[in-house]
Protein backbone atom coordinates (compact mmCIF):
# COMPACT_ATOMS: atom_id res chain seq x y z
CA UNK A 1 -5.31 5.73 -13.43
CA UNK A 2 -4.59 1.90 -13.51
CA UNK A 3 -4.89 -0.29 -10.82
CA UNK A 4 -1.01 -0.52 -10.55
CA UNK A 5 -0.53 3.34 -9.78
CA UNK A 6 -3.02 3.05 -7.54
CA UNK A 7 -1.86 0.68 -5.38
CA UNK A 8 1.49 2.29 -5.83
CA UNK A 9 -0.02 5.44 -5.05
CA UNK A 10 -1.98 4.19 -1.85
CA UNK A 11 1.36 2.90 -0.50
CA UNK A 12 2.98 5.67 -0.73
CA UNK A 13 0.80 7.99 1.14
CA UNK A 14 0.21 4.92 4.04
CA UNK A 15 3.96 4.93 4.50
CA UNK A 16 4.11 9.07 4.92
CA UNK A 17 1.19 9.28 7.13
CA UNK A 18 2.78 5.98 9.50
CA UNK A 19 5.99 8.39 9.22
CA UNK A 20 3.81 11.89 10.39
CA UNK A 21 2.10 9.96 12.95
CA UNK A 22 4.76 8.66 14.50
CA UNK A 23 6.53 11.83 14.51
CA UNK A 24 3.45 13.82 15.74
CA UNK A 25 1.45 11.30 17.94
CA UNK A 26 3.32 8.32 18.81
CA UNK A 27 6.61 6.21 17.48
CA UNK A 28 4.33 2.74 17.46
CA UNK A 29 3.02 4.33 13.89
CA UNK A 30 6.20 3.25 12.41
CA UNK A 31 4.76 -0.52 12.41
CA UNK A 32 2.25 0.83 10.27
CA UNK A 33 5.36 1.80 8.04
CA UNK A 34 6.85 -2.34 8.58
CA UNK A 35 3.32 -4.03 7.71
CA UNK A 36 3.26 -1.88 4.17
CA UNK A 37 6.82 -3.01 3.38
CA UNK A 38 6.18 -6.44 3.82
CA UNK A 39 2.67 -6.50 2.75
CA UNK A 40 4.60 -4.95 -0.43
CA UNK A 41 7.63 -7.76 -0.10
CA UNK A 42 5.19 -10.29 -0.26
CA UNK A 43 3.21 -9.38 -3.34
CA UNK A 44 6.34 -8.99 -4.98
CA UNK A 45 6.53 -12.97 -4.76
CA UNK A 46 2.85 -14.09 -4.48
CA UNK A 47 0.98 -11.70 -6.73
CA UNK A 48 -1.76 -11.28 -4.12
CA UNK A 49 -2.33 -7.62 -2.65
CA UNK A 50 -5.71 -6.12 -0.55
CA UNK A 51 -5.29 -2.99 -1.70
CA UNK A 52 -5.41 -4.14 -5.44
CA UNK A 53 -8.20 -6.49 -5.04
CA UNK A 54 -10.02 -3.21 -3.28
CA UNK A 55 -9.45 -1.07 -5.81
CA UNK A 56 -9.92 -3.15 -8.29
CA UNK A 57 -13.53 -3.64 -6.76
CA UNK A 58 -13.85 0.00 -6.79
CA UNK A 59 -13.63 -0.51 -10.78
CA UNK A 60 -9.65 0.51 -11.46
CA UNK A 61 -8.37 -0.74 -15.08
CA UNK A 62 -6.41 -3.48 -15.09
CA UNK A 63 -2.28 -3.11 -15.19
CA UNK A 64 0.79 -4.93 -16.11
CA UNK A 65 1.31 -6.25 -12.46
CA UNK A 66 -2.35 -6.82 -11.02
């Protein structure tokens, strides 16, 4: 797996378990849901994203994106 899909991967499953929590536990998990989207928005423009510099850490292959 590259580092792209991962990070792709990892957002995907942060924005369904912000979306089960808030529908199980509580509705404040839907800013869990906001701070992906725009953490997502923004490394659209400035190429910098924690998850990719974690997993990339964590010794991910390199992608087109990251």
């Amino acid at each position: 797996m590259t580092l792209d899909k991962a990070v792709l991967a990892f957002a995907g499953i942060m924005v369904l378990l912000s979306l089960t929590l808030a529908y199980f536990v509580h509705p404040a998990f839907m800013l869990l849901t906001a701070v992906v989207g725009v953490n997502l928005f923004q490394s659209a423009f400035t190429g910098f994203c924690p998850a990719a510099a974690m997993f990339k850490r964590l010794g991910f292959k390199p992608g087109a994106a990251f």
